[in-house]
Structure formats: structure tokens, C-alpha cells
PDB file of N, CA and C in Angstrom:
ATOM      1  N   UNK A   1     -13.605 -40.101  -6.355  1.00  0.00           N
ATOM      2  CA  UNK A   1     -13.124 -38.766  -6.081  1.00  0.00           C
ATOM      3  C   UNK A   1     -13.809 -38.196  -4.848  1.00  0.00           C
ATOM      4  N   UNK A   2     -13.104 -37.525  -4.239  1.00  0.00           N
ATOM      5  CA  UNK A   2     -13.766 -37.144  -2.914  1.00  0.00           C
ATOM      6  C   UNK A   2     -13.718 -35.476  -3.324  1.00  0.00           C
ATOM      7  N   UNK A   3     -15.404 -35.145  -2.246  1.00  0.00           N
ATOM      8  CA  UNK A   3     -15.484 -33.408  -2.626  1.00  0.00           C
ATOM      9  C   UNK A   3     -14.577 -32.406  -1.939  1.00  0.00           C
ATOM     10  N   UNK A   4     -14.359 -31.124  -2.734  1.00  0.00           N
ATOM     11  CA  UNK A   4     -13.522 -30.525  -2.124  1.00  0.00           C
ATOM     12  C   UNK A   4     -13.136 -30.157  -1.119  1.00  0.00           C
ATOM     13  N   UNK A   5     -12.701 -29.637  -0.033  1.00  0.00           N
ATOM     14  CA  UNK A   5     -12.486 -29.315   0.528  1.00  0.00           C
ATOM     15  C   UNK A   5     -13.257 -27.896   0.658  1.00  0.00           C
ATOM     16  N   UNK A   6     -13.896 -27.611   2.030  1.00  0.00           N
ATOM     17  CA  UNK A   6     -14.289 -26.222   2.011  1.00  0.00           C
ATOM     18  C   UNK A   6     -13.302 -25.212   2.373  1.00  0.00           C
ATOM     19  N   UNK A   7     -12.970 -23.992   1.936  1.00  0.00           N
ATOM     20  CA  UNK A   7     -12.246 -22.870   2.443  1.00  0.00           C
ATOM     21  C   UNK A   7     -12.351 -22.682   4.620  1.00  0.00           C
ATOM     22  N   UNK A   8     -11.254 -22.561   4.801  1.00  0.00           N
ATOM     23  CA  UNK A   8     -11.740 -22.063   6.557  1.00  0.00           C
ATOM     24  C   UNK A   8     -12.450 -20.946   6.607  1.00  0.00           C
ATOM     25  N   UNK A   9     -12.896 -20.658   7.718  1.00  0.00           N
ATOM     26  CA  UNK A   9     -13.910 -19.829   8.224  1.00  0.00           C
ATOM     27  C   UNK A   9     -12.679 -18.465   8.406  1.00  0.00           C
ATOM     28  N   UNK A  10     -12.942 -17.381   7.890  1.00  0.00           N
ATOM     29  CA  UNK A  10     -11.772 -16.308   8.304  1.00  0.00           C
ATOM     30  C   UNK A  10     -12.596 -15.237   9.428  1.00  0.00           C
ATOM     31  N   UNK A  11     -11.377 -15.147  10.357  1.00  0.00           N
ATOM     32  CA  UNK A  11     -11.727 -14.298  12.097  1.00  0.00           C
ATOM     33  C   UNK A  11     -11.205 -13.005  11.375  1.00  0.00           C
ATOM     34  N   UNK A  12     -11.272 -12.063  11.479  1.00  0.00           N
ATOM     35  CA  UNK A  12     -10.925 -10.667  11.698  1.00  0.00           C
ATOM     36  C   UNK A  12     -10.601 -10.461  13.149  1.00  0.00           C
ATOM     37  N   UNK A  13      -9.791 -10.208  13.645  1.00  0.00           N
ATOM     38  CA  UNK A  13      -9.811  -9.055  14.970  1.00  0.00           C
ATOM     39  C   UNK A  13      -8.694  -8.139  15.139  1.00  0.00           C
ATOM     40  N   UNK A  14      -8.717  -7.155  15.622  1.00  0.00           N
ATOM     41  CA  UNK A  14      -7.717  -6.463  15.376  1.00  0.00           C
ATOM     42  C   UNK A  14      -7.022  -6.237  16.949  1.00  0.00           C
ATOM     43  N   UNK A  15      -5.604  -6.474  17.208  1.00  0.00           N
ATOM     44  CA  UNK A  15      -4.968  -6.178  18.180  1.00  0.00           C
ATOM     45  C   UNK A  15      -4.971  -4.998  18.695  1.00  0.00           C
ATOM     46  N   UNK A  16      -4.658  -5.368  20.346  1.00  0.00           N
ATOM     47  CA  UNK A  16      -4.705  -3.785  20.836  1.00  0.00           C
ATOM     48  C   UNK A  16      -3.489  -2.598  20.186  1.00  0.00           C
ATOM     49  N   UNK A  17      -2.700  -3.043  19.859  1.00  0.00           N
ATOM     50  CA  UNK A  17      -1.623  -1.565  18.974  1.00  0.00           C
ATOM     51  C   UNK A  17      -2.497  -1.625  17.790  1.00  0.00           C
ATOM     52  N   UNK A  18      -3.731  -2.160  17.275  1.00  0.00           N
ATOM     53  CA  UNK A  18      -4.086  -1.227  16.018  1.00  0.00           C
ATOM     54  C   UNK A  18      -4.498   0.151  15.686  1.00  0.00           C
ATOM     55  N   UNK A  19      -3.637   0.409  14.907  1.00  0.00           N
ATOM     56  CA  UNK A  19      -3.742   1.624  14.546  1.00  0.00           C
ATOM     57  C   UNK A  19      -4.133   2.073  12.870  1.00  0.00           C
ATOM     58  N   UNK A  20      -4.869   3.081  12.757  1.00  0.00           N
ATOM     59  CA  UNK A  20      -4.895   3.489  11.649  1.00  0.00           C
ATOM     60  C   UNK A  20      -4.387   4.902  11.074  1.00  0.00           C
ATOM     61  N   UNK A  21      -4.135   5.395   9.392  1.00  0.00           N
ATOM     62  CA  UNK A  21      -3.343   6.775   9.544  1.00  0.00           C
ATOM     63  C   UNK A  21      -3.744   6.658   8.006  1.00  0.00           C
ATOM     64  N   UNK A  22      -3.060   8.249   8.281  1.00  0.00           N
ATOM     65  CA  UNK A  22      -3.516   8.319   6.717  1.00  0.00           C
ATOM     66  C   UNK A  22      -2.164   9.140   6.211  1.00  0.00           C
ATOM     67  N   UNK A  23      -1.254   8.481   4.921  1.00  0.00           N
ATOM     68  CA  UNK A  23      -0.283   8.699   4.227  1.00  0.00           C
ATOM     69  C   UNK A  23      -0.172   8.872   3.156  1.00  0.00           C
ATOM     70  N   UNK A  24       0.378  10.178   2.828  1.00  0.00           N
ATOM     71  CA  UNK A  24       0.660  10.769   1.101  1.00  0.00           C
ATOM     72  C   UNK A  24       1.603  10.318   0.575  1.00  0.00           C
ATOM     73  N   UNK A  25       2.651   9.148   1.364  1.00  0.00           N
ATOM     74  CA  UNK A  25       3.269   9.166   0.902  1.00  0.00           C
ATOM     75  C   UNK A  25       4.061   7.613   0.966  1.00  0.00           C
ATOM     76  N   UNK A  26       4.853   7.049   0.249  1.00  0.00           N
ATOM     77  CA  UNK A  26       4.834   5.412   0.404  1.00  0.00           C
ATOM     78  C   UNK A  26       6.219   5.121  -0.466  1.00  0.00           C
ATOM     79  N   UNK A  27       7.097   4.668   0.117  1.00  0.00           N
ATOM     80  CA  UNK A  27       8.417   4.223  -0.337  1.00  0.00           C
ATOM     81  C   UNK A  27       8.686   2.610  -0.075  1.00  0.00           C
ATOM     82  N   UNK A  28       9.386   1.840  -1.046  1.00  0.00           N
ATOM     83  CA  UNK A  28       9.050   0.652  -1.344  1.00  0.00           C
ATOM     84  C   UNK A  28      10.653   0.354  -1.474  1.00  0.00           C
ATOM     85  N   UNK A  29      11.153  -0.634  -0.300  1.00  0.00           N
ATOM     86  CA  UNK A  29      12.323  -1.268  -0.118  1.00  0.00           C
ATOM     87  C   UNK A  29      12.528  -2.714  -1.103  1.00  0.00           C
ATOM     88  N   UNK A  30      13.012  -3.280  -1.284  1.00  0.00           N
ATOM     89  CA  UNK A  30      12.690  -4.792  -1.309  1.00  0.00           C
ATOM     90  C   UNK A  30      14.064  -5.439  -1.795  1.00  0.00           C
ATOM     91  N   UNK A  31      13.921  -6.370  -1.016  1.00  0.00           N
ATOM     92  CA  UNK A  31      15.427  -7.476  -1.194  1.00  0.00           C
ATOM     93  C   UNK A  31      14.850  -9.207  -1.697  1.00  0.00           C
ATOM     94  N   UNK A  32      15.984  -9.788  -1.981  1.00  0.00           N
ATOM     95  CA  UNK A  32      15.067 -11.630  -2.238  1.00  0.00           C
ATOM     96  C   UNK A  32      13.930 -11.882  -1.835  1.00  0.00           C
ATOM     97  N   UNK A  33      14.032 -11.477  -0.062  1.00  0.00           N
ATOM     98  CA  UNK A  33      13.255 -12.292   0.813  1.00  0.00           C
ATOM     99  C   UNK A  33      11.645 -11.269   1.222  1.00  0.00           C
ATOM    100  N   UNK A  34      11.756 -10.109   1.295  1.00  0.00           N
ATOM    101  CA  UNK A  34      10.729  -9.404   1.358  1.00  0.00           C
ATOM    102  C   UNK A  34      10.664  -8.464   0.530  1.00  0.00           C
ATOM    103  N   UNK A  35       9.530  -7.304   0.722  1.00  0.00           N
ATOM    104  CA  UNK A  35       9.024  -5.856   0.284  1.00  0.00           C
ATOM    105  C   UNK A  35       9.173  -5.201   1.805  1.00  0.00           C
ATOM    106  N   UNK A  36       9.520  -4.192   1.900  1.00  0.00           N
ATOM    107  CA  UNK A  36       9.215  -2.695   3.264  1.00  0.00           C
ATOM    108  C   UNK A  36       8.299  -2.132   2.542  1.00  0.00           C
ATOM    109  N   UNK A  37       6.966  -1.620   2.904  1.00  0.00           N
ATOM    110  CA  UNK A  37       6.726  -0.270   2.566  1.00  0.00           C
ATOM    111  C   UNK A  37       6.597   0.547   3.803  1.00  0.00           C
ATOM    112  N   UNK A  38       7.510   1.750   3.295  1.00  0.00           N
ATOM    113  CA  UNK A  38       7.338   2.659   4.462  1.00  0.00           C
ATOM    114  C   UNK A  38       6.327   4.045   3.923  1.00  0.00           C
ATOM    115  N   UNK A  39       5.294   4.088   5.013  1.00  0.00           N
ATOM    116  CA  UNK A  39       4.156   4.961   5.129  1.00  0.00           C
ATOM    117  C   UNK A  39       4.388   6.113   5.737  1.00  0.00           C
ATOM    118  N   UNK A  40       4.202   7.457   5.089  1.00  0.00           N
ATOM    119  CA  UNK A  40       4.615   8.668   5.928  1.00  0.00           C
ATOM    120  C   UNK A  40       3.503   9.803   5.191  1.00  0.00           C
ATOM    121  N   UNK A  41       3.887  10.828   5.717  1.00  0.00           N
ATOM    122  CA  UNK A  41       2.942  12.349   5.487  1.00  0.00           C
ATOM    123  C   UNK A  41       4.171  13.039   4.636  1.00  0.00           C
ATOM    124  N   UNK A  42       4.000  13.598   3.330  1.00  0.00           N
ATOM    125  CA  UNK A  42       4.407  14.656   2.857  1.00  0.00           C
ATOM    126  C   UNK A  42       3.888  15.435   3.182  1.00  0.00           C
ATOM    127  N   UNK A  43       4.863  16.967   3.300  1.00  0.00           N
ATOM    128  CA  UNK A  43       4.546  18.340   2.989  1.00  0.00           C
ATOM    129  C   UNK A  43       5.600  19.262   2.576  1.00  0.00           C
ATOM    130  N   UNK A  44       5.174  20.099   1.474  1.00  0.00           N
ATOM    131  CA  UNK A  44       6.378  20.736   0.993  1.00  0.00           C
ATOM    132  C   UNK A  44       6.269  22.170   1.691  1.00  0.00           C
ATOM    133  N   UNK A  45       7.698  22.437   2.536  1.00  0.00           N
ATOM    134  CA  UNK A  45       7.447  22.989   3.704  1.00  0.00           C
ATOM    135  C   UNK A  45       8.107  24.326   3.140  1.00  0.00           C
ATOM    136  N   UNK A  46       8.714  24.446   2.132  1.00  0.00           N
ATOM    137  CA  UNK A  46       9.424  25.891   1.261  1.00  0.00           C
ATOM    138  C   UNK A  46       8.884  25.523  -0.354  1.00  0.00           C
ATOM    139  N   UNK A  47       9.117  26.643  -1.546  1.00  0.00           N
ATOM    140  CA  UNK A  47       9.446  26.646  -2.803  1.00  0.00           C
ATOM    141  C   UNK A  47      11.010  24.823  -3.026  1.00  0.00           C
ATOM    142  N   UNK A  48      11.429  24.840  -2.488  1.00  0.00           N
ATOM    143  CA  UNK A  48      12.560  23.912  -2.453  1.00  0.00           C
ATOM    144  C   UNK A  48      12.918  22.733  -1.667  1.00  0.00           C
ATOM    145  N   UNK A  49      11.881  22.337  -0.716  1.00  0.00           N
ATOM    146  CA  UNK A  49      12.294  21.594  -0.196  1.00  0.00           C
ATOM    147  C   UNK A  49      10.699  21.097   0.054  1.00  0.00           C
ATOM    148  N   UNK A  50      10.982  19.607   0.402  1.00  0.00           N
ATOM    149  CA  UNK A  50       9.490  18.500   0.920  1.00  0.00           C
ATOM    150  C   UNK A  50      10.356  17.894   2.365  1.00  0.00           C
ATOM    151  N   UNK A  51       9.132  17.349   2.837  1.00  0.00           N
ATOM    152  CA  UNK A  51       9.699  17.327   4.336  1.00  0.00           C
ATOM    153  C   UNK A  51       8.936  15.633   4.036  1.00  0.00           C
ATOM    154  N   UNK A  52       9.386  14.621   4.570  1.00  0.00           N
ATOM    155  CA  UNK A  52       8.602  13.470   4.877  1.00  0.00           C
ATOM    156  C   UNK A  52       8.953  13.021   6.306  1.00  0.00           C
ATOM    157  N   UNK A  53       7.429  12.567   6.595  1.00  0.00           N
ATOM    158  CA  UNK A  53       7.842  11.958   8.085  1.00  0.00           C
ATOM    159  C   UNK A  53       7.166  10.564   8.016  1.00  0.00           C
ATOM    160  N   UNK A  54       8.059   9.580   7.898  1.00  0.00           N
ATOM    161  CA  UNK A  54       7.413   8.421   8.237  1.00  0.00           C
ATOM    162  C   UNK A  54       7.516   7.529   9.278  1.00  0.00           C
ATOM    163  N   UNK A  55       6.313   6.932   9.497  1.00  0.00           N
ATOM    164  CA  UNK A  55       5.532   6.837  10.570  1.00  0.00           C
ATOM    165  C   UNK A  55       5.420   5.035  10.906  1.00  0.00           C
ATOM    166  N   UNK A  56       5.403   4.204   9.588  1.00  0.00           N
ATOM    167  CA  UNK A  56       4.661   3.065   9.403  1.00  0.00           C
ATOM    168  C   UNK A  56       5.960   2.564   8.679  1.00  0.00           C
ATOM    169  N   UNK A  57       6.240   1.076   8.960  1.00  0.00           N
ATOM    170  CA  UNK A  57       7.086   0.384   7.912  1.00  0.00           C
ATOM    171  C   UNK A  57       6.687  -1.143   7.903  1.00  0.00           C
ATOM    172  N   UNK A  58       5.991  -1.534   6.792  1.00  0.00           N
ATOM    173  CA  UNK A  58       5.302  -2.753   6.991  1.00  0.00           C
ATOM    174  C   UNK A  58       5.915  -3.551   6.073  1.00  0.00           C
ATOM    175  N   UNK A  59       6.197  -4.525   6.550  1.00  0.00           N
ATOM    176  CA  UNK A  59       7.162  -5.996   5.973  1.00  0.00           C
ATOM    177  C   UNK A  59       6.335  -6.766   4.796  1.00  0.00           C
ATOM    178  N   UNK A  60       6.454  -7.178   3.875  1.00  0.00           N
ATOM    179  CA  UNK A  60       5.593  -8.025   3.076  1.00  0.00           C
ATOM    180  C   UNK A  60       6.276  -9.227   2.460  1.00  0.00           C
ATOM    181  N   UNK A  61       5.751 -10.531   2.344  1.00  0.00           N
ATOM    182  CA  UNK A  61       6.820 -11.702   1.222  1.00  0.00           C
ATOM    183  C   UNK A  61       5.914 -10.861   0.593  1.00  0.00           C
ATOM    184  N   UNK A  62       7.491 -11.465  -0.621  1.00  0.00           N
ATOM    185  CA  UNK A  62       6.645 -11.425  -2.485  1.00  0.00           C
ATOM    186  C   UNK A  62       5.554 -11.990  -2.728  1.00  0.00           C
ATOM    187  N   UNK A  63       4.963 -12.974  -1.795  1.00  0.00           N
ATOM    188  CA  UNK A  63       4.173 -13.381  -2.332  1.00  0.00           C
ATOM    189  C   UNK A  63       2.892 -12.784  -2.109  1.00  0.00           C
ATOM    190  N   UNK A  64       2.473 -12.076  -0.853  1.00  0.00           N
ATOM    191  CA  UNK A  64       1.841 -11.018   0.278  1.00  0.00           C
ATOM    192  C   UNK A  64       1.668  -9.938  -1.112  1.00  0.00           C
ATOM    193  N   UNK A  65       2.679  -9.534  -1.387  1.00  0.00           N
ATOM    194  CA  UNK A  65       3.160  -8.119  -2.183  1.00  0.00           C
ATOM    195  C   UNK A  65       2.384  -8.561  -3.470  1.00  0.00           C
ATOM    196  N   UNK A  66       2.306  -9.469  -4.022  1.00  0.00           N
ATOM    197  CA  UNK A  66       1.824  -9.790  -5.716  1.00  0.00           C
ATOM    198  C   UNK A  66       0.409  -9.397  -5.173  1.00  0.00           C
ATOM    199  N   UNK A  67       0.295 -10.270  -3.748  1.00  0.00           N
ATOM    200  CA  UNK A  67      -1.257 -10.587  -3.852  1.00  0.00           C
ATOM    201  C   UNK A  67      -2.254  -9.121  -3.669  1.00  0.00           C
ATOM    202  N   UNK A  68      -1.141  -7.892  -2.870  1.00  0.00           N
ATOM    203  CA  UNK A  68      -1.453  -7.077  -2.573  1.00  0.00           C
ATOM    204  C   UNK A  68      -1.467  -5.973  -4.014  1.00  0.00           C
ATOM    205  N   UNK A  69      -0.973  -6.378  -4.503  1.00  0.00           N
ATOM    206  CA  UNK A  69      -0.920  -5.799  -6.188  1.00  0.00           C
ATOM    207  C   UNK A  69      -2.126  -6.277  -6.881  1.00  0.00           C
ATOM    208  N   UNK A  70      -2.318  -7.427  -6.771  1.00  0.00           N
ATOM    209  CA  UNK A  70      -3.386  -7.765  -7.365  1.00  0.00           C
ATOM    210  C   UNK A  70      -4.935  -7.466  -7.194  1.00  0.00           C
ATOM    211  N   UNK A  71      -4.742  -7.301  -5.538  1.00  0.00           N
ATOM    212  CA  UNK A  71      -6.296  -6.548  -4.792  1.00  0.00           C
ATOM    213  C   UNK A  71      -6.305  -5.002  -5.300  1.00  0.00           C
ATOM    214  N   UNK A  72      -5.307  -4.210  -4.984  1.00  0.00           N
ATOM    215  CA  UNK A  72      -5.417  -2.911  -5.297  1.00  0.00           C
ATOM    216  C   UNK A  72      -5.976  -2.861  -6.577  1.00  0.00           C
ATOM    217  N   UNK A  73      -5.157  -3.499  -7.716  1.00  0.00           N
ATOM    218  CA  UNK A  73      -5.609  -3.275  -8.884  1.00  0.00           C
ATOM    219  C   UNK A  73      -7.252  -3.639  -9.223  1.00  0.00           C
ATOM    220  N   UNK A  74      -7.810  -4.764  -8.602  1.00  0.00           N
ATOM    221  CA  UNK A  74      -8.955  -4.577  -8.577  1.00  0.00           C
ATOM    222  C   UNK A  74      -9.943  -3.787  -8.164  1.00  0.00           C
ATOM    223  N   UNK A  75      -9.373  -2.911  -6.627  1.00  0.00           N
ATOM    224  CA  UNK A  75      -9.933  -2.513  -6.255  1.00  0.00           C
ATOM    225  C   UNK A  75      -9.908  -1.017  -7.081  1.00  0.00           C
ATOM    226  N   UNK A  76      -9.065  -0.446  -7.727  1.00  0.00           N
ATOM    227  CA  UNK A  76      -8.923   0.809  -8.315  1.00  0.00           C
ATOM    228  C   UNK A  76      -9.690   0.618  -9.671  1.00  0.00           C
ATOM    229  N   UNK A  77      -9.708  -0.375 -10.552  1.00  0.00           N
ATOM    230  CA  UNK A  77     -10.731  -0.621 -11.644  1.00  0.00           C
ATOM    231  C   UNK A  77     -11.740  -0.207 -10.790  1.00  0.00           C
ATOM    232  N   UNK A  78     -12.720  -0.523  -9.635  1.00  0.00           N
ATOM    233  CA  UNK A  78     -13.595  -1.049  -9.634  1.00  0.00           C
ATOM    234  C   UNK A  78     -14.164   0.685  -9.195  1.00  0.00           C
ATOM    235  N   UNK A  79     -13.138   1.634  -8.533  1.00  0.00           N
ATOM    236  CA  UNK A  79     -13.467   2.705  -8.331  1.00  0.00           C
ATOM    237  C   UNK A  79     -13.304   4.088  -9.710  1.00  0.00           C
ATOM    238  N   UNK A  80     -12.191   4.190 -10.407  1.00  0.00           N
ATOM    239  CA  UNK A  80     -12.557   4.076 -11.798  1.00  0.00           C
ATOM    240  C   UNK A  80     -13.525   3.873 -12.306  1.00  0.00           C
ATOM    241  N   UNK A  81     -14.352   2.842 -12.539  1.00  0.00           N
ATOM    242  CA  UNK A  81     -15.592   2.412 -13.064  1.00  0.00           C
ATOM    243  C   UNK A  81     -16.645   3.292 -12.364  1.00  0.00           C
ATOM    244  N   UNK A  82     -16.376   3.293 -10.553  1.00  0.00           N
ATOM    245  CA  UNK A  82     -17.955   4.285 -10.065  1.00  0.00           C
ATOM    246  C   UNK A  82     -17.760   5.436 -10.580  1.00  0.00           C
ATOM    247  N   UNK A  83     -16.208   5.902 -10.300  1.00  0.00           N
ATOM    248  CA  UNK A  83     -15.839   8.113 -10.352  1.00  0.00           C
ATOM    249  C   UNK A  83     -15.138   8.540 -11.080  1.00  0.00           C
ATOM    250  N   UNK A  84     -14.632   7.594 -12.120  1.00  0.00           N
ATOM    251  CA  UNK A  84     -13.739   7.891 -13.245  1.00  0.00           C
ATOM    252  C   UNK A  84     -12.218   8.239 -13.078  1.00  0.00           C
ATOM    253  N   UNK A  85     -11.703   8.174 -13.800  1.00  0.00           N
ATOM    254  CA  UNK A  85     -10.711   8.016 -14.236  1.00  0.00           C
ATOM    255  C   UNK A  85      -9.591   8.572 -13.275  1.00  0.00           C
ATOM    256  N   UNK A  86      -8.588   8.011 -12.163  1.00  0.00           N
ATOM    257  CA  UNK A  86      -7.694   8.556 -11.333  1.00  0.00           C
ATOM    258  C   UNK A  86      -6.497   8.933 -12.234  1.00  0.00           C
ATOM    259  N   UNK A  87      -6.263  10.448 -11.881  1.00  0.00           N
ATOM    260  CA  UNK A  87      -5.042  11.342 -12.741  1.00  0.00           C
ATOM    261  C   UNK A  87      -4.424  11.060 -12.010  1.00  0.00           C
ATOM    262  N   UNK A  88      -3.281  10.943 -12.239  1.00  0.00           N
ATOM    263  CA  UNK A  88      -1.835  11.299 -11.170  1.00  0.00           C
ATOM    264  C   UNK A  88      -1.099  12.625 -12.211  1.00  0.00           C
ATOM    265  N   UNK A  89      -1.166  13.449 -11.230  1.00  0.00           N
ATOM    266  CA  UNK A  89      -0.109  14.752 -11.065  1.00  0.00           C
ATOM    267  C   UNK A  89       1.391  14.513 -11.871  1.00  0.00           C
ATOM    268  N   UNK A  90       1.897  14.673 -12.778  1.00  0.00           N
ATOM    269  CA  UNK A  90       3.223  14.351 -13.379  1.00  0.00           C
ATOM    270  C   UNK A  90       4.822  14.559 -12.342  1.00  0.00           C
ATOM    271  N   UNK A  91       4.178  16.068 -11.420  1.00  0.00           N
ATOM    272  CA  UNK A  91       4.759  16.210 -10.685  1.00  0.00           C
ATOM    273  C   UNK A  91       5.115  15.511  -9.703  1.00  0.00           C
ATOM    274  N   UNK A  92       4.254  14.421  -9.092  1.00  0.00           N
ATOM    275  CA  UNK A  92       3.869  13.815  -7.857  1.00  0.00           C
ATOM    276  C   UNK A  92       5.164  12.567  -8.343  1.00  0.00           C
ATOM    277  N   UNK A  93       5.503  12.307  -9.454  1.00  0.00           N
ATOM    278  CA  UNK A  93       5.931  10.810  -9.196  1.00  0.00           C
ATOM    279  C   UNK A  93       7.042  10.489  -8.652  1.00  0.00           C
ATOM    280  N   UNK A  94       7.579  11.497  -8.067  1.00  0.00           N
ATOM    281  CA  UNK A  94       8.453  10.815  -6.927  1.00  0.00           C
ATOM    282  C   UNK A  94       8.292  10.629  -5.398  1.00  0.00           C
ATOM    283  N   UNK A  95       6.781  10.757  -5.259  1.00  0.00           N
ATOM    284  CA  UNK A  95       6.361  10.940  -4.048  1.00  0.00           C
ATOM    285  C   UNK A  95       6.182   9.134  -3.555  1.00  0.00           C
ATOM    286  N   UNK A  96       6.383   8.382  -4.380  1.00  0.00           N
ATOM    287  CA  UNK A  96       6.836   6.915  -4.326  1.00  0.00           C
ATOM    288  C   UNK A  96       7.708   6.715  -4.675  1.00  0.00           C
ATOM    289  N   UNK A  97       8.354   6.448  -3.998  1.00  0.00           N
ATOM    290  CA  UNK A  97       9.906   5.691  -4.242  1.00  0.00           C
ATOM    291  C   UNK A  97      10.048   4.639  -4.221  1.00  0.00           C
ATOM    292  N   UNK A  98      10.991   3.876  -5.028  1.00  0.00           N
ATOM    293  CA  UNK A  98      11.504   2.265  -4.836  1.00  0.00           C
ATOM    294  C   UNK A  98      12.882   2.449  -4.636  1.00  0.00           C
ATOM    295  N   UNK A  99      13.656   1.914  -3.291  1.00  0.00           N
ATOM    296  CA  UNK A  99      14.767   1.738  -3.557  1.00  0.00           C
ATOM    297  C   UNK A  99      15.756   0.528  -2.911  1.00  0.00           C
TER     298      UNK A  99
END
């Protein structure tokens, strides 16, 4: 039997269009072949109306998407565990969409 194989060495660098932002708000496309999530800013701009502007629309395979399900979820246990328990607002849940 021969020993395993080691993992590659992973580069980070980030391209010159990187950008970073910060979004309240996240709508989730998906067909066979991929996931969209599109990233934007809510604000509810009357008593009756929310305004979204999105900004970001990032492509994912299913397989990208599980894996990205699977980090979050770790990563939200793991913050949970430091600051307790994340509420979500009852009101808020359409501020994610799937469609």
C-alpha cells in the first residue's frame, strides 16, 4: 500500500475587482445546473413598502452550495456556542427569498 497522498498547498489572493459589502438581504435562484445568490441592502422606505437594491449576484454548483451550507452551519453553531442563541425576527422571513 502506498501513503496517502498529501492535500495541496492552498494560495489565497484576491483579484484586483475584489470587493467587499455588507447585505441585509439575500435571494436564492437555482435551476439543475447552479444556485444565484443575489446580495443587496434592504430598507423599508414607507409604513408599506421595502425598497431592495441589489448589488452582488454570485453563481454557485450544487455542489459549492451544499458545501457552503455546510461551513455556515458550522460556523453559526460555533458562534451560538460563544453569544448565544441567534433569534430571527418572525417578521424578517421574507427578507430571503428562494425563487
Amino acid at each position: 500500500m502506498s501513503a496517502p497522498t498529501p492535500p495541496p498547498e492552498i494560495r489565497i489572493s484576491q483579484t484586483s475587482d475584489y470587493r467587499e459589502g455588507y447585505a441585509n438581504s439575500v435571494q436564492i435562484r437555482l435551476s439543475v445546473w447552479d444556485f444565484l445568490l443575489v446580495f443587496g441592502t434592504m430598507a423599508q422606505t414607507n409604513p408599506d413598502a421595502v425598497q431592495l437594491n441589489n448589488f452582488q449576484g454570485i453563481y454557485l454548483s450544487p455542489q459549492q452550495a451544499k458545501a457552503l451550507w455546510n461551513v455556515l452551519g458550522q460556523n453559526i453553531g460555533h458562534y451560538e456556542s460563544t453569544f448565544g442563541e441567534i433569534k430571527l425576527d418572525p417578521r424578517a422571513a421574507g427578507q430571503m427569498s428562494v425563487q
